[in-house]
Structure formats: C-alpha cells, structure tokens
N, C-alpha and C. Protein backbone atom coordinates (compact mmCIF):
# COMPACT_ATOMS: atom_id res chain seq x y z
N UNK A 1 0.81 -1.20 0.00
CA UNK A 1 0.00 0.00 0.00
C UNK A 1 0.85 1.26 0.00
N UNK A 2 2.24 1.13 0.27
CA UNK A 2 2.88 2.33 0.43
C UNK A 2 2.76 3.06 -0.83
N UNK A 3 2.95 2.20 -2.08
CA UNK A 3 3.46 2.62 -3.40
C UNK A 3 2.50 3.45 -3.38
N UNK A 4 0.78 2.54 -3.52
CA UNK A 4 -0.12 3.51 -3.78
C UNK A 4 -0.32 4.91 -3.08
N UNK A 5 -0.34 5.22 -1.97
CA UNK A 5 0.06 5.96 -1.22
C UNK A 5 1.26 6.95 -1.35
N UNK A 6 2.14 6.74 -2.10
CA UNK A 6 3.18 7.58 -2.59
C UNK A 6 2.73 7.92 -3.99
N UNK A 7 1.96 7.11 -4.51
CA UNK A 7 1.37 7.98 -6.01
C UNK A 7 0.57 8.72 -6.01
N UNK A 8 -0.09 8.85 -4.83
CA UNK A 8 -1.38 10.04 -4.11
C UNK A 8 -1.09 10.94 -3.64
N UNK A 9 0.50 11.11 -3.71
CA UNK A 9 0.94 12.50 -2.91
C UNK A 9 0.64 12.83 -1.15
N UNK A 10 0.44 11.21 -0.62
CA UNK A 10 -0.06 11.51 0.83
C UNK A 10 1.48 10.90 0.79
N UNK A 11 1.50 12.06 2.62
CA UNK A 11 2.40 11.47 3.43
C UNK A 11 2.65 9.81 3.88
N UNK A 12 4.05 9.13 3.62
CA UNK A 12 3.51 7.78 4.50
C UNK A 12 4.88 7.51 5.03
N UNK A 13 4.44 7.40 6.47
CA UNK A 13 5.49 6.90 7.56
C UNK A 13 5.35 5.38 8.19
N UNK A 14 6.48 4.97 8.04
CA UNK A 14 6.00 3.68 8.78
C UNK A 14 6.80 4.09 11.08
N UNK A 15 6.14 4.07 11.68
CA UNK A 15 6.65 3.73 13.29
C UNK A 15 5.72 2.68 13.78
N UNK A 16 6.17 1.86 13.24
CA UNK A 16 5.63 0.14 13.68
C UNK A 16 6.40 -0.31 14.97
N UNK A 17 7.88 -0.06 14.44
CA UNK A 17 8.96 -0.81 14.84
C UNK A 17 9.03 -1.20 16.17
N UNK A 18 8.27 -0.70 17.61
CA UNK A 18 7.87 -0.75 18.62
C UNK A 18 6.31 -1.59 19.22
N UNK A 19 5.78 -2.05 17.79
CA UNK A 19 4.32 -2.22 18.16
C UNK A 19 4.18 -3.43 18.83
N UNK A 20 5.24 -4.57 18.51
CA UNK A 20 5.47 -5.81 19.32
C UNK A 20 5.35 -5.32 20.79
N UNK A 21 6.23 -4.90 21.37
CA UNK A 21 6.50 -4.47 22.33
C UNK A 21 5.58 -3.81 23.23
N UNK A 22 4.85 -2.88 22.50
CA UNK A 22 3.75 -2.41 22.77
C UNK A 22 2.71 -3.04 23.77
N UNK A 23 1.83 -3.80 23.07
CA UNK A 23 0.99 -4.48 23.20
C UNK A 23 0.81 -5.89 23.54
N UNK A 24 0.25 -6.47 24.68
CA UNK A 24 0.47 -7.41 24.62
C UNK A 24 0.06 -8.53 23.64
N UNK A 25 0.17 -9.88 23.96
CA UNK A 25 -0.22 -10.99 22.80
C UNK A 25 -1.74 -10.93 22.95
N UNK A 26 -2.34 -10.24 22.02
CA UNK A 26 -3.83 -10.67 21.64
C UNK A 26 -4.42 -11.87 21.02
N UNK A 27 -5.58 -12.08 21.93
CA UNK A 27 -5.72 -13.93 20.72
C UNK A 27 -7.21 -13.12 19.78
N UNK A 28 -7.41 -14.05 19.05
CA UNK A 28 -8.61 -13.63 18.29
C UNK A 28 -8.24 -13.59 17.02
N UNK A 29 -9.03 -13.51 15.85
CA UNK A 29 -8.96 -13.61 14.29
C UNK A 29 -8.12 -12.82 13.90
N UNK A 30 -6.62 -13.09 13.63
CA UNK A 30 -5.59 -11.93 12.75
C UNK A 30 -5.97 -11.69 11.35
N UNK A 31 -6.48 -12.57 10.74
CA UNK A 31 -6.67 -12.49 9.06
C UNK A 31 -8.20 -11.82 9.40
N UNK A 32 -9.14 -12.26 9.91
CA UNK A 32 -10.23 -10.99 9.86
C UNK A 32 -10.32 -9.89 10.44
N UNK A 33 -9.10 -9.81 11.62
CA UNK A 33 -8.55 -8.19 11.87
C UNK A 33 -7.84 -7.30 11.12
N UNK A 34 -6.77 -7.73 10.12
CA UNK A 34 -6.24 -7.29 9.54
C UNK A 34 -7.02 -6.69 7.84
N UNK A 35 -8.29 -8.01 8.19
CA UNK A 35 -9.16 -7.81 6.96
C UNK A 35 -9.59 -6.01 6.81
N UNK A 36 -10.07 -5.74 8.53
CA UNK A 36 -10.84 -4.93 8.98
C UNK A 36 -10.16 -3.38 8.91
N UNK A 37 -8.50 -4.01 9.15
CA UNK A 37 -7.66 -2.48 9.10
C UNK A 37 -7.11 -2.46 7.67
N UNK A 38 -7.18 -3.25 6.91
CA UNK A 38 -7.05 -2.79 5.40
C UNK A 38 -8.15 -2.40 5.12
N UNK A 39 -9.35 -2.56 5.19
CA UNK A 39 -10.53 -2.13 4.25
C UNK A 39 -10.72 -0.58 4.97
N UNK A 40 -9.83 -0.31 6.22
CA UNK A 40 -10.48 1.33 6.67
C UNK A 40 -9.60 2.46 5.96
N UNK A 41 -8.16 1.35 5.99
CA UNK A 41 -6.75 2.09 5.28
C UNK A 41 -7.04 2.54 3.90
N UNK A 42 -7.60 1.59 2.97
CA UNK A 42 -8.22 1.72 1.73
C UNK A 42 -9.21 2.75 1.87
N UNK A 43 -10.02 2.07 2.24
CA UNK A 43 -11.28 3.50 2.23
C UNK A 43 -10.79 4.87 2.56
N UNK A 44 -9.42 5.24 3.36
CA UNK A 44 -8.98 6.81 3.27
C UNK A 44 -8.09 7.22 2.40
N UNK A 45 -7.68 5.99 1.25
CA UNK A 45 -6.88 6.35 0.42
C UNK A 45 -7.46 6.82 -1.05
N UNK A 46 -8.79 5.97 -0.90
CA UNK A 46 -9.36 6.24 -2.25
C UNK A 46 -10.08 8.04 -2.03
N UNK A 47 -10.40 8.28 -0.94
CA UNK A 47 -10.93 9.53 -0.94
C UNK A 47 -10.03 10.52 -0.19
N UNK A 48 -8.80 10.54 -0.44
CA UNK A 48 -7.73 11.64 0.26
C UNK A 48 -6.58 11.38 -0.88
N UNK A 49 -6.83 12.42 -1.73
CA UNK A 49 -5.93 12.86 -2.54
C UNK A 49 -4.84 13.36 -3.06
N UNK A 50 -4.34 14.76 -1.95
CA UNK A 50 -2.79 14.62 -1.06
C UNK A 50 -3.54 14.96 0.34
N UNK A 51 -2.41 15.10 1.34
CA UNK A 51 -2.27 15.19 2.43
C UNK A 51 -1.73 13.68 3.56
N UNK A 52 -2.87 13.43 4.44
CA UNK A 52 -2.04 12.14 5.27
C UNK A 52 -3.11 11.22 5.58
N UNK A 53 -2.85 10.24 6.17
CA UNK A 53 -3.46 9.10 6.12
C UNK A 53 -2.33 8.93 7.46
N UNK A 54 -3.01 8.41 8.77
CA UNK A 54 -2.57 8.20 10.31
C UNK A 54 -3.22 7.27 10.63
N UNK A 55 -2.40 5.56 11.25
CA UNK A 55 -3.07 4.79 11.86
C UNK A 55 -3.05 5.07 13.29
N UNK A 56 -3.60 4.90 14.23
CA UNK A 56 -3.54 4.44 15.56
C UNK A 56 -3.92 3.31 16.17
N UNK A 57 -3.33 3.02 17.17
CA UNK A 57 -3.68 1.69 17.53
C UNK A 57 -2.95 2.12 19.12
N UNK A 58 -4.18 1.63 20.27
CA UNK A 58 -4.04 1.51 21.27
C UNK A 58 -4.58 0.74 22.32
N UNK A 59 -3.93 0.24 23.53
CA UNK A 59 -4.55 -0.68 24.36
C UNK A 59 -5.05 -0.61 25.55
N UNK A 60 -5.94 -0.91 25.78
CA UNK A 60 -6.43 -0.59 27.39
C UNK A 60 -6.49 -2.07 28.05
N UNK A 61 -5.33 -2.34 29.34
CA UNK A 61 -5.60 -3.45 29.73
C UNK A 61 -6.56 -3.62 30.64
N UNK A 62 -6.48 -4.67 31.49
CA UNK A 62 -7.56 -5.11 32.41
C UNK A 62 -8.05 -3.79 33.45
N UNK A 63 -9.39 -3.92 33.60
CA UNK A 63 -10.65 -4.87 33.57
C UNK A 63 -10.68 -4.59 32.27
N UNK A 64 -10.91 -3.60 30.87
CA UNK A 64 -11.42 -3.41 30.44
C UNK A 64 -10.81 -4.45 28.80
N UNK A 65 -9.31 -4.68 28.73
CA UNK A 65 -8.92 -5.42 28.03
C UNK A 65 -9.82 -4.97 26.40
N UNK A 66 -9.44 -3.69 25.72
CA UNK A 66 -9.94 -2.85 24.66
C UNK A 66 -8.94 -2.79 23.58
N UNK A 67 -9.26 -3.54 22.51
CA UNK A 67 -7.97 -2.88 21.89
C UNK A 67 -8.49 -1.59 20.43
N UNK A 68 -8.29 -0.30 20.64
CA UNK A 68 -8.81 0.76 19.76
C UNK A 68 -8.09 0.83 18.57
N UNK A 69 -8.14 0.81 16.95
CA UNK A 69 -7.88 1.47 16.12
C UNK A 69 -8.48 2.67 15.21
N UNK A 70 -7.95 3.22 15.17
CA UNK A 70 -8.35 4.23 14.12
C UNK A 70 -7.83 4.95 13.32
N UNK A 71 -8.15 5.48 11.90
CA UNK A 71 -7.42 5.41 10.51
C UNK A 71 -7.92 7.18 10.81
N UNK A 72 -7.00 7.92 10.44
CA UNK A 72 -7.66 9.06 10.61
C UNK A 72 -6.93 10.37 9.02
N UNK A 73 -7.88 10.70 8.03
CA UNK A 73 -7.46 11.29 7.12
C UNK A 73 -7.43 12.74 6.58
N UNK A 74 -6.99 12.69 5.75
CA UNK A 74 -7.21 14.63 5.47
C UNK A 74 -8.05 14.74 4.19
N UNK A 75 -8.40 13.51 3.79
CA UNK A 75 -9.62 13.84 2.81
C UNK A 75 -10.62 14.41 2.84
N UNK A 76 -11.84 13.83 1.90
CA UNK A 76 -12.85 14.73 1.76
C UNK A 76 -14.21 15.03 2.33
N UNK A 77 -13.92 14.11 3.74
CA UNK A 77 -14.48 14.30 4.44
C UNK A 77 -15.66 13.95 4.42
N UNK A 78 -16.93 14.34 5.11
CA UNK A 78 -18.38 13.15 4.76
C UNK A 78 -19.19 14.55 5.46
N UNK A 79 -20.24 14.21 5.07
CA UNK A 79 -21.66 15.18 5.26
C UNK A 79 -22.04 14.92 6.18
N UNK A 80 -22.77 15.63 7.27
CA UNK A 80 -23.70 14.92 8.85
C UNK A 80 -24.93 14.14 8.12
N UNK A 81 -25.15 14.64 6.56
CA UNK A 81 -26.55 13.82 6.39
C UNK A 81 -25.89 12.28 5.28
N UNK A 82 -24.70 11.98 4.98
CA UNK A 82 -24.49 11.12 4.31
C UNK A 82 -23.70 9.99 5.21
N UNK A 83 -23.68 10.48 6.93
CA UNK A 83 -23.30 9.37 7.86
C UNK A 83 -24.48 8.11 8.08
N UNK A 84 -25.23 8.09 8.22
CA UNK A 84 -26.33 6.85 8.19
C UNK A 84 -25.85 6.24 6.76
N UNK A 85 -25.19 6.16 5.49
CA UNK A 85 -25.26 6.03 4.52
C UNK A 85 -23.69 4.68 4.70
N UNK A 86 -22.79 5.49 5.80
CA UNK A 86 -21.88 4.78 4.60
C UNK A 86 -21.44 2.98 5.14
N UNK A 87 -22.06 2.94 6.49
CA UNK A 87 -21.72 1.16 6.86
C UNK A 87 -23.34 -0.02 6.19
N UNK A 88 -23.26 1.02 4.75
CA UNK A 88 -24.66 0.44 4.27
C UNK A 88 -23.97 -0.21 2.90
N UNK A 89 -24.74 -1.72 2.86
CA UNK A 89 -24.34 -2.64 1.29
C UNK A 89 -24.91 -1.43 0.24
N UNK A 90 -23.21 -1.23 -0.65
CA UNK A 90 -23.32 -0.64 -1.45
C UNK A 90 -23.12 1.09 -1.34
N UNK A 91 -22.77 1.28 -0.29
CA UNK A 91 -23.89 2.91 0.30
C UNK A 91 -22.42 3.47 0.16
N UNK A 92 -22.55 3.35 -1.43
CA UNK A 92 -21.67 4.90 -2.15
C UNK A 92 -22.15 6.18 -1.75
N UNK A 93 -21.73 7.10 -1.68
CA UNK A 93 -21.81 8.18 -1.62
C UNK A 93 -21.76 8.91 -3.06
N UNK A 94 -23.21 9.62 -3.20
CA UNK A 94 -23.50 10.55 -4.81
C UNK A 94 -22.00 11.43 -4.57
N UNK A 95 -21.88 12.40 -3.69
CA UNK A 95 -21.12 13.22 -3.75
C UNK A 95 -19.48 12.59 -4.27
N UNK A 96 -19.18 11.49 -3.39
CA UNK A 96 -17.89 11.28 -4.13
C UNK A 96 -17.51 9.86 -4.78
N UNK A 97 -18.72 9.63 -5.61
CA UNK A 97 -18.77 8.50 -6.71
C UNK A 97 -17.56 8.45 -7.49
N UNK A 98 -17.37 9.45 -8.06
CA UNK A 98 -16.61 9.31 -8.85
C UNK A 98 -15.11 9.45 -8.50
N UNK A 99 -14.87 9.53 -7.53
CA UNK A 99 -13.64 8.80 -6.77
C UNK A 99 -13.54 7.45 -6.63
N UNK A 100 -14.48 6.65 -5.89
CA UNK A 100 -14.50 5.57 -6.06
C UNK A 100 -15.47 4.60 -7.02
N UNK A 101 -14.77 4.81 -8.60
CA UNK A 101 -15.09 3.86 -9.38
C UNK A 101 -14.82 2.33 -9.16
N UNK A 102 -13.72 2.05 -8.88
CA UNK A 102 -13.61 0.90 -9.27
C UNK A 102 -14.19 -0.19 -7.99
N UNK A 103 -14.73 0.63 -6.56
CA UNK A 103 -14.85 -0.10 -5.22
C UNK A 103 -16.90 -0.48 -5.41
N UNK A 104 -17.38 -1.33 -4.98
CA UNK A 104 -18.66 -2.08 -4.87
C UNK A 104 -19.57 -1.33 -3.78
N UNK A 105 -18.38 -0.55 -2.78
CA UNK A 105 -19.31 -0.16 -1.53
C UNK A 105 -19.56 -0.99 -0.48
N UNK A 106 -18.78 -2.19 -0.48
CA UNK A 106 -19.32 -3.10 0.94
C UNK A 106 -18.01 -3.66 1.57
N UNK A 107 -16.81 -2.31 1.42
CA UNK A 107 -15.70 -2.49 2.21
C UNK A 107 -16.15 -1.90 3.82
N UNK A 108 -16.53 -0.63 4.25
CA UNK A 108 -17.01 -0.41 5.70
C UNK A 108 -18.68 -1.52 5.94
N UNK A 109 -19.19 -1.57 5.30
CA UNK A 109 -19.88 -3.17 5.72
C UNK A 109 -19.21 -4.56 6.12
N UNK A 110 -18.20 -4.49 5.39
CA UNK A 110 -17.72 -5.60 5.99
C UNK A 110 -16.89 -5.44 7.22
N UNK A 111 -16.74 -4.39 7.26
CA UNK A 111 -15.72 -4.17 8.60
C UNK A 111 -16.86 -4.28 10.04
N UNK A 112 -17.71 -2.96 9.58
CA UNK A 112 -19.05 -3.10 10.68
C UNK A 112 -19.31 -4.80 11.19
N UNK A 113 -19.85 -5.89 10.29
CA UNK A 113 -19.63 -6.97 10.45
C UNK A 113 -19.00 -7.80 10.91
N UNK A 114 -17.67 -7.45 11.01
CA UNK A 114 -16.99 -8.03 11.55
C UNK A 114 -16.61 -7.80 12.74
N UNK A 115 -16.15 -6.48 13.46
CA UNK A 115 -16.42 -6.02 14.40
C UNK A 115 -17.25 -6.21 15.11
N UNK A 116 -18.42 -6.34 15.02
CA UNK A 116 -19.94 -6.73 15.30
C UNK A 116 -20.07 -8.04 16.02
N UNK A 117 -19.47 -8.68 15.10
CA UNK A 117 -19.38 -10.42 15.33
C UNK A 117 -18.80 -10.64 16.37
N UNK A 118 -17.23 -9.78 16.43
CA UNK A 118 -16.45 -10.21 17.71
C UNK A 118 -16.99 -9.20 19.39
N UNK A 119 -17.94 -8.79 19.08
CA UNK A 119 -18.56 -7.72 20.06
C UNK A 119 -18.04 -6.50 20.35
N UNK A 120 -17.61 -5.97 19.21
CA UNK A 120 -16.87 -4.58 19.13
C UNK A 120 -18.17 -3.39 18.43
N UNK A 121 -17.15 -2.37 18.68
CA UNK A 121 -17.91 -1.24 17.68
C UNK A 121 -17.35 -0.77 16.60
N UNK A 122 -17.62 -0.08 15.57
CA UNK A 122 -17.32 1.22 15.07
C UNK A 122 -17.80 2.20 15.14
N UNK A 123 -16.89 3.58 14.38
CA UNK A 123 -17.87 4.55 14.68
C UNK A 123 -16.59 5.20 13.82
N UNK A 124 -17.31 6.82 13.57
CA UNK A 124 -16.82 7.29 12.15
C UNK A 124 -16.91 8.84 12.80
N UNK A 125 -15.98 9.96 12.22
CA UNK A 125 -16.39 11.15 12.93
C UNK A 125 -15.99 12.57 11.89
N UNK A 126 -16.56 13.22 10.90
CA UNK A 126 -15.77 14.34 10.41
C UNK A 126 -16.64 15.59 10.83
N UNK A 127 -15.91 16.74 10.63
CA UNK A 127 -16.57 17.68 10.42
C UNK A 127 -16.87 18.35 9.27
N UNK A 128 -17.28 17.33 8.29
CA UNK A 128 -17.60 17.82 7.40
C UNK A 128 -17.39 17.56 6.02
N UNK A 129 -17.94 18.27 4.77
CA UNK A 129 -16.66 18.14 3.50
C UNK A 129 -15.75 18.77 3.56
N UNK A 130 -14.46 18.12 3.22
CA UNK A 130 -13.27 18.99 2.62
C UNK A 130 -12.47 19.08 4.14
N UNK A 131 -13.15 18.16 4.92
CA UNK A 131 -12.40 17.96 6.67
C UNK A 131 -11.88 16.92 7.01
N UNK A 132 -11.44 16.12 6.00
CA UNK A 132 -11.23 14.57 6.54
C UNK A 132 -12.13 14.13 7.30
N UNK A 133 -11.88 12.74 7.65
CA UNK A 133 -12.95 12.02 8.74
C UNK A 133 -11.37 10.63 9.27
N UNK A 134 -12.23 10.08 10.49
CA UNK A 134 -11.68 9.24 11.03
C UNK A 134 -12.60 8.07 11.24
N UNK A 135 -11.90 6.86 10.69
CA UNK A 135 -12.69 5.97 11.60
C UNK A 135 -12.14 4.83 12.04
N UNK A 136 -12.83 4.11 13.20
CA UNK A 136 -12.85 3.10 13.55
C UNK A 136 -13.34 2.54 14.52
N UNK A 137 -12.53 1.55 15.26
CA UNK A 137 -13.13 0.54 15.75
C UNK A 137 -12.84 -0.07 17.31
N UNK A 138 -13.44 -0.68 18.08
CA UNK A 138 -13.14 -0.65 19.43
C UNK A 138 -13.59 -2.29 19.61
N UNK A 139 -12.57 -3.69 20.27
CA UNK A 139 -12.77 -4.69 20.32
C UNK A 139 -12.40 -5.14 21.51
C-alpha cells in the first residue's frame, strides 16, 4: 500500500517498529482483523488525494482489556446527512462516486460486520466536507 500511497501524494510513515513491544499478545482472528484495518486504510486512500493518512492503535488493559484502532485522514471528508449512509451494502456516496469507481461499496460493511461479530464497535467522525474524517473501531 505504500506505493499507492506515494502515487497520491499523501504522506507515508511507517513507526511500527515498537508495536510488538507495545501491546500485549492478543488472541482472536488476525486475518479478519487485519481484513478490517485494510478495508479502513483503503477507504482513506481512495478519498484523500494529497495530504495524510494516520493509523492508531491503542490498548487498554484489564478490567477493560480494549484494543482501539483508528485510521484518521485529510480527505474529503463526509456530510452529517451522508453518515447513516456509509456502513450500508453498497452505500456509495453521490457526492464522491466518482472517486471511487472501481470499489462495490461493501468495504465499511464488511468491517461493521466483523467487528460486530467479535462484540466490538465502530464509529466514524468528520466535520464535514473537505475535513477529513476518522474511523474506527473498538474490540
């Protein structure tokens, strides 16, 4: 994803190099977690044109044992009336269709879903168009 990401004129840093360390050993689905943080990474690349693209990832241990990510961008941000719209099969957005041609619309559905399954949330937050948005997820 970097390449693409360097052909978009967004910033991309990798500071991984600590994340072992970080966090402790989580058990639970890696290939449908990882499913979940590519499809949010994607979704801020196709609609952030230059600027940045920021993962986070943080842990809250016991009692509460939480692990938070969130993708947070400088794109184009989302409407207060096109939020009910976008963890919907298919639920392109009119306004920025034509950014994403080549995607179906049931990449943040599948994430919602999945999240869902393992008893997590999402949740999504901009102020606006032309404000970026952030989203994600809490497991």
């Amino acid at each position: 994803m970097r390449v693409f990401a360097n052909d978009k004129l967004l910033d991309s840093e990798d500071d991984s190099s600590q994340a072992h360390s970080l966090f402790p050993r989580l058990v639970g689905d890696e290939r449908r977690m990882k499913q979940v943080v590519i499809n949010l990474v994607r979704n801020a690349m196709k609609f952030t044109r230059k600027g940045s693209i920021e993962i986070f990832a943080s842990y809250k241990g016991a009692p509460d044992n939480t692990l938070e990510v969130k993708v947070c961008d400088t794109g184009v941000g989302i409407a207060p009336s096109d939020m009910p719209l976008l963890f919907t099969r298919f639920g392109k957005l009119q306004r920025t269709a034509s950014m994403n041609s080549e995607g179906l619309g049931l990449g943040l559905t599948i994430v919602k879903q999945i999240v869902e399954l393992i008893g997590g949330i999402v949740y999504v937050h901009s102020e606006g168009p032309n404000k970026g948005s952030t989203f994600g997820f809490r497991v």
